[in-house]
C-alpha atoms as a PDB file:
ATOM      1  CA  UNK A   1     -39.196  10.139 -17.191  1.00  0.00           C
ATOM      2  CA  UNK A   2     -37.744  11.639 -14.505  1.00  0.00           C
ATOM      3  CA  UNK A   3     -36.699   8.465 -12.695  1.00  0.00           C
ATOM      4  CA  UNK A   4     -34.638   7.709 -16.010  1.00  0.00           C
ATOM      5  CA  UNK A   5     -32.810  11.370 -16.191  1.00  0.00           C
ATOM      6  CA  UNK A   6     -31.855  10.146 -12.499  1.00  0.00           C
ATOM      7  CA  UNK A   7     -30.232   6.551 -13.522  1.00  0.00           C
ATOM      8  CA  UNK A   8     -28.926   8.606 -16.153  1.00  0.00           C
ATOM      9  CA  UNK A   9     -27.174  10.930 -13.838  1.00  0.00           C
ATOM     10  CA  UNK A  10     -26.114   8.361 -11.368  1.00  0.00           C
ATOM     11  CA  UNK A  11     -24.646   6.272 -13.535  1.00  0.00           C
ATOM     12  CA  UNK A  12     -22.429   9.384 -15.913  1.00  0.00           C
ATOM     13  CA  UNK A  13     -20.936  10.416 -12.709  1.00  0.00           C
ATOM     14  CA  UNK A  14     -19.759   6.964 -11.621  1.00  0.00           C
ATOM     15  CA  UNK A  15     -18.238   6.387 -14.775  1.00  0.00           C
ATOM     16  CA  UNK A  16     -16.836   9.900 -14.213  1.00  0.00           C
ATOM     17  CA  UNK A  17     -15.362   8.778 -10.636  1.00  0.00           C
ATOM     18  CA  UNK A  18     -14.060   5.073 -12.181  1.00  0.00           C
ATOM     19  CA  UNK A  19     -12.351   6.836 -14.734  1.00  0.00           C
ATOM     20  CA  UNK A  20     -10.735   9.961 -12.628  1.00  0.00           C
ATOM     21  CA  UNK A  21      -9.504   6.693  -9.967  1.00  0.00           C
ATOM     22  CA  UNK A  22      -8.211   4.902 -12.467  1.00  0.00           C
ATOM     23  CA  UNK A  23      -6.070   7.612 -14.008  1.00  0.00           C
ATOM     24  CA  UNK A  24      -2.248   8.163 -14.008  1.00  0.00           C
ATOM     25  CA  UNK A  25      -0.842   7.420 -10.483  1.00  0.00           C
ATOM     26  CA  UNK A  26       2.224   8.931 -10.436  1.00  0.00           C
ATOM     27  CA  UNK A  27       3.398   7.140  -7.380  1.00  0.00           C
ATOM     28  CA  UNK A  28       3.129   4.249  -9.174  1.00  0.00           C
ATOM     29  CA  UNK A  29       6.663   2.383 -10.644  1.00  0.00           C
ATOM     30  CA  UNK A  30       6.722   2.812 -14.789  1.00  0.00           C
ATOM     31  CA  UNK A  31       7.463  -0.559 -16.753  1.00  0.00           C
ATOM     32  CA  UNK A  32      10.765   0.183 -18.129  1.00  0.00           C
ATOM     33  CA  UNK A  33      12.886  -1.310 -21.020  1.00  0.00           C
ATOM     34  CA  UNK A  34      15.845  -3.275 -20.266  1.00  0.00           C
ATOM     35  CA  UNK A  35      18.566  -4.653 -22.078  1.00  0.00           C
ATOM     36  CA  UNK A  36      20.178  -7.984 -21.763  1.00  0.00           C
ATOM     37  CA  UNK A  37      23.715  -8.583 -22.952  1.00  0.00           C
ATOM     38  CA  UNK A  38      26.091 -10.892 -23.521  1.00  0.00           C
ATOM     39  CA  UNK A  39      29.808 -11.569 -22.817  1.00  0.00           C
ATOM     40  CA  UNK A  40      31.365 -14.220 -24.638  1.00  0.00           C
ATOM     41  CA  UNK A  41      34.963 -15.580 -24.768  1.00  0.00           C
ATOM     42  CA  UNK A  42      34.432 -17.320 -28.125  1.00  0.00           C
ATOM     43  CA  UNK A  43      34.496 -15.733 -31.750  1.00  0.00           C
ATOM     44  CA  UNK A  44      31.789 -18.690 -32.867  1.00  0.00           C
ATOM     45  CA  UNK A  45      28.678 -19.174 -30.477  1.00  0.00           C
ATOM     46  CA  UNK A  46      25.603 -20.099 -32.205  1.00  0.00           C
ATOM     47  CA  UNK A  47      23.526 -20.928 -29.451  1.00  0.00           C
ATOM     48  CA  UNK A  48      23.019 -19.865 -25.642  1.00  0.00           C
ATOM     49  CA  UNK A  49      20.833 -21.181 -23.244  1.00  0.00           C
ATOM     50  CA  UNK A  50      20.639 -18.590 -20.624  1.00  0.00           C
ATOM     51  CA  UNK A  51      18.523 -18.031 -17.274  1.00  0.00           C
ATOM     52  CA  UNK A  52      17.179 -14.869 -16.201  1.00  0.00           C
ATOM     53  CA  UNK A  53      16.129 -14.416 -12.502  1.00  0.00           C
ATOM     54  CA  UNK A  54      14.329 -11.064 -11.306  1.00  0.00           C
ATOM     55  CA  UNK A  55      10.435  -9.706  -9.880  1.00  0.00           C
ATOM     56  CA  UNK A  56       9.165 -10.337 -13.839  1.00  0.00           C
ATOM     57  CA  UNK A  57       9.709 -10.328 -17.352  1.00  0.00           C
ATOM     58  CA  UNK A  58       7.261  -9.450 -19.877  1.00  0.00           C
ATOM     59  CA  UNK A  59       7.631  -8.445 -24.303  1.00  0.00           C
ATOM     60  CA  UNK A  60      10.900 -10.501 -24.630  1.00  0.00           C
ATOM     61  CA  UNK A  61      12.699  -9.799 -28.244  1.00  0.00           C
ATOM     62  CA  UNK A  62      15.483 -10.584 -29.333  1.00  0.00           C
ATOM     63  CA  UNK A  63      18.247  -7.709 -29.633  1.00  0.00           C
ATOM     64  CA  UNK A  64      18.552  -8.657 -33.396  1.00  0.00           C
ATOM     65  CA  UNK A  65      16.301  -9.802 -36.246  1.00  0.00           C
ATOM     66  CA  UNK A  66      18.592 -12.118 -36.934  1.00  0.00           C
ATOM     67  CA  UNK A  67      18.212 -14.411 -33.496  1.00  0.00           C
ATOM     68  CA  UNK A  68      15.739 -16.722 -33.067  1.00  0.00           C
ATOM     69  CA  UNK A  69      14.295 -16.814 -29.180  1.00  0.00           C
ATOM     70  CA  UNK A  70      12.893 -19.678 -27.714  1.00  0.00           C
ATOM     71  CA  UNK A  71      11.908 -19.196 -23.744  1.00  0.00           C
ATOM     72  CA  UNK A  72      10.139 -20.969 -21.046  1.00  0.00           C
ATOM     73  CA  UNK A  73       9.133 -19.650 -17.676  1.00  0.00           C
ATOM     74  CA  UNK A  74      10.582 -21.568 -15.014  1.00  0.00           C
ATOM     75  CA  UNK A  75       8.528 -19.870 -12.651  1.00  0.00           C
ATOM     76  CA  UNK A  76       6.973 -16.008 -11.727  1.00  0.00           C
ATOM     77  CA  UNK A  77      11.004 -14.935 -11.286  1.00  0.00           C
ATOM     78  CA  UNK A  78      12.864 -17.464 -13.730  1.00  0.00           C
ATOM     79  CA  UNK A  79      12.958 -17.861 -17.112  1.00  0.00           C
ATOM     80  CA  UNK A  80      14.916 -20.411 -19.385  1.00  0.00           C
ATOM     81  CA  UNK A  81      15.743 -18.465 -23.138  1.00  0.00           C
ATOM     82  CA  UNK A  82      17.557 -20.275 -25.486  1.00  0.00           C
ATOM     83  CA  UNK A  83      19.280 -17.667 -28.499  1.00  0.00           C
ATOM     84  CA  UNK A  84      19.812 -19.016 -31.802  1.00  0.00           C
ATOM     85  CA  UNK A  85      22.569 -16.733 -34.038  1.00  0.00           C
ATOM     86  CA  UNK A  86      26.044 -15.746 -34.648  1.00  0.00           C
ATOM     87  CA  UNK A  87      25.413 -14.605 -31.667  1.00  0.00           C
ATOM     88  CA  UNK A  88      28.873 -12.387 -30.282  1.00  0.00           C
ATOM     89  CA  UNK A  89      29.493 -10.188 -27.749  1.00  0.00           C
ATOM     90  CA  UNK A  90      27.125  -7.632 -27.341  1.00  0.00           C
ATOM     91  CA  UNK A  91      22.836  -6.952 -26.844  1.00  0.00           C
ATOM     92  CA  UNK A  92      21.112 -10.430 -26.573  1.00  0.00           C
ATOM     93  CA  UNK A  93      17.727  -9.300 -25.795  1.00  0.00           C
ATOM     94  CA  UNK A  94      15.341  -6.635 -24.290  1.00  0.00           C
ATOM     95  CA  UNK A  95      12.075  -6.979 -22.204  1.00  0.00           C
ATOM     96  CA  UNK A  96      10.284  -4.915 -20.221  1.00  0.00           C
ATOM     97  CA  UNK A  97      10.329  -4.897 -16.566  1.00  0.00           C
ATOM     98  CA  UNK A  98       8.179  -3.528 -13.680  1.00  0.00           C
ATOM     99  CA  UNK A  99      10.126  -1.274 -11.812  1.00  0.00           C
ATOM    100  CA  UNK A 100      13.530   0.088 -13.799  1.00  0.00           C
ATOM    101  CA  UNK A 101      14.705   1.323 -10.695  1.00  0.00           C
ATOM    102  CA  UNK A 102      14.825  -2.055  -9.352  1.00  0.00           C
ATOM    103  CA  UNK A 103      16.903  -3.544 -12.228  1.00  0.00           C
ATOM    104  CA  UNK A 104      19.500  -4.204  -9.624  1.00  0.00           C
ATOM    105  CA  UNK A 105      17.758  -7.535  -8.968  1.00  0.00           C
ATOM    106  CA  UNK A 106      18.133  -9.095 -12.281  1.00  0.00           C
ATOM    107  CA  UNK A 107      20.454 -11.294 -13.126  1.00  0.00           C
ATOM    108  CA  UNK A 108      21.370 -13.919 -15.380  1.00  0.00           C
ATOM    109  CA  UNK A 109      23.302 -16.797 -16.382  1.00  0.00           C
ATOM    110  CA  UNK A 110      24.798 -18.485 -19.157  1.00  0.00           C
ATOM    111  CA  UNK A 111      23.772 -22.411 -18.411  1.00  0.00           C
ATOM    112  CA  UNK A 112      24.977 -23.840 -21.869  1.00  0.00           C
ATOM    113  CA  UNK A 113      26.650 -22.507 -25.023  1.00  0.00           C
ATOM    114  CA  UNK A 114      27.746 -24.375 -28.252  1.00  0.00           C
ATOM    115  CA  UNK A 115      29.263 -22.784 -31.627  1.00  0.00           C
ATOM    116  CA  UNK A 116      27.684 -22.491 -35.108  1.00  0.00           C
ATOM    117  CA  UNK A 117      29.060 -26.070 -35.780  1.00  0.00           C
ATOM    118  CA  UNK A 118      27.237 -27.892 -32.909  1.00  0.00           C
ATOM    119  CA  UNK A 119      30.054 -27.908 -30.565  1.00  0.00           C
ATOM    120  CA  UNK A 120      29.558 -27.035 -26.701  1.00  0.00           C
ATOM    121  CA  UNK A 121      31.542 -25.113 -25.189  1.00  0.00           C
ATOM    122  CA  UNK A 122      32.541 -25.188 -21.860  1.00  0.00           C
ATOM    123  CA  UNK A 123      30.456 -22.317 -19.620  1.00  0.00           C
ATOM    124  CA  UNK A 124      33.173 -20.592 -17.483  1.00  0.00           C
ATOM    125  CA  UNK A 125      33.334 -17.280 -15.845  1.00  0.00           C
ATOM    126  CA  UNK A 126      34.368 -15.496 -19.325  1.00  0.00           C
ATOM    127  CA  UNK A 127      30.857 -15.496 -19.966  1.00  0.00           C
ATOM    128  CA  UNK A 128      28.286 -12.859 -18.515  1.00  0.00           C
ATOM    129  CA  UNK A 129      25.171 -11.674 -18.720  1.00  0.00           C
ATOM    130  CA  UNK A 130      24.363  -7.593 -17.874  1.00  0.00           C
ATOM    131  CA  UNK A 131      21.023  -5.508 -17.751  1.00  0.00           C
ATOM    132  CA  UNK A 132      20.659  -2.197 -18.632  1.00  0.00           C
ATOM    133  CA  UNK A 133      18.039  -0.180 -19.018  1.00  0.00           C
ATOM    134  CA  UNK A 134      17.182   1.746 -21.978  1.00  0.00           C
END
C-alpha cells in the first residue's frame, strides 16, 4: 500500500512540474492577426491570383463572406491564393502569423487578375498587396 501512495506521489508532482513548464512563456512571440489588402486599378476584378511570401501562414479567411479562397502552399514561406469576388480595393484576407512584430517580412504579389467577365487584365505596378496587423 505504501509503495502505491509513493507512485501516486511521484507521478502528481510530475504532472505538477509538466504542467508549471509548459505554462505561459512570456518571452515567447504571440501569433498575431494580420490583414492582407488589396490595391487595384480596375473598377471590375473578379478574380486575383496572388502570392504571399513570409516565416508562415496559418487560419487563412477571406476578408469577406462573399469571396471564395482557393490556396496552395508553394512551400513553408510561399503560398499561391486565388480570390474569387467583386473583389475592389480594400481587405482581401486575414491569417494569422507567428510573430506580429515581424510582419515586416511579408509580402505579396498580384501574379494574375481578370474581371467579372473573364477578361485578364494586365498586372502592373497599380496593383499592391499590404499587411497589417489587427
Amino acid at each position: 500500500m505504501r509503495t502505491v501512495r509513493w507512485i501516486g506521489l511521484g507521478l502528481s508532482l510530475g504532472l505538477l512540474g509538466t504542467g508549471l513548464a509548459c505554462g505561459d512563456n512570456p518571452g515567447a512571440p504571440k501569433a498575431g492577426n494580420v490583414t492582407v489588402s488589396l490595391t487595384t486599378p480596375n473598377a471590375d476584378d473578379g478574380v486575383v491570383l496572388v502570392a504571399l511570401f513570409g516565416p508562415g501562414f496559418t487560419n487563412l479567411q477571406p476578408a469577406s463572406a462573399s469571396y471564395r479562397v482557393y490556396s496552395l502552399t508553394a512551400s513553408p514561406t510561399e503560398i499561391r491564393i486565388l480570390v474569387v469576388g467583386d473583389l475592389s480595393t480594400g481587405a482581401l484576407l486575414s491569417l494569422d502569423i507567428g510573430d506580429p512584430a515581424r510582419i515586416a517580412e511579408y509580402h505579396g504579389t498580384v501574379i494574375q487578375a481578370a474581371s467579372r467577365d473573364d477578361v485578364v487584365h494586365t498586372v502592373s505596378t497599380d496593383y499592391d498587396l499590404t499587411f497589417t496587423a489587427r
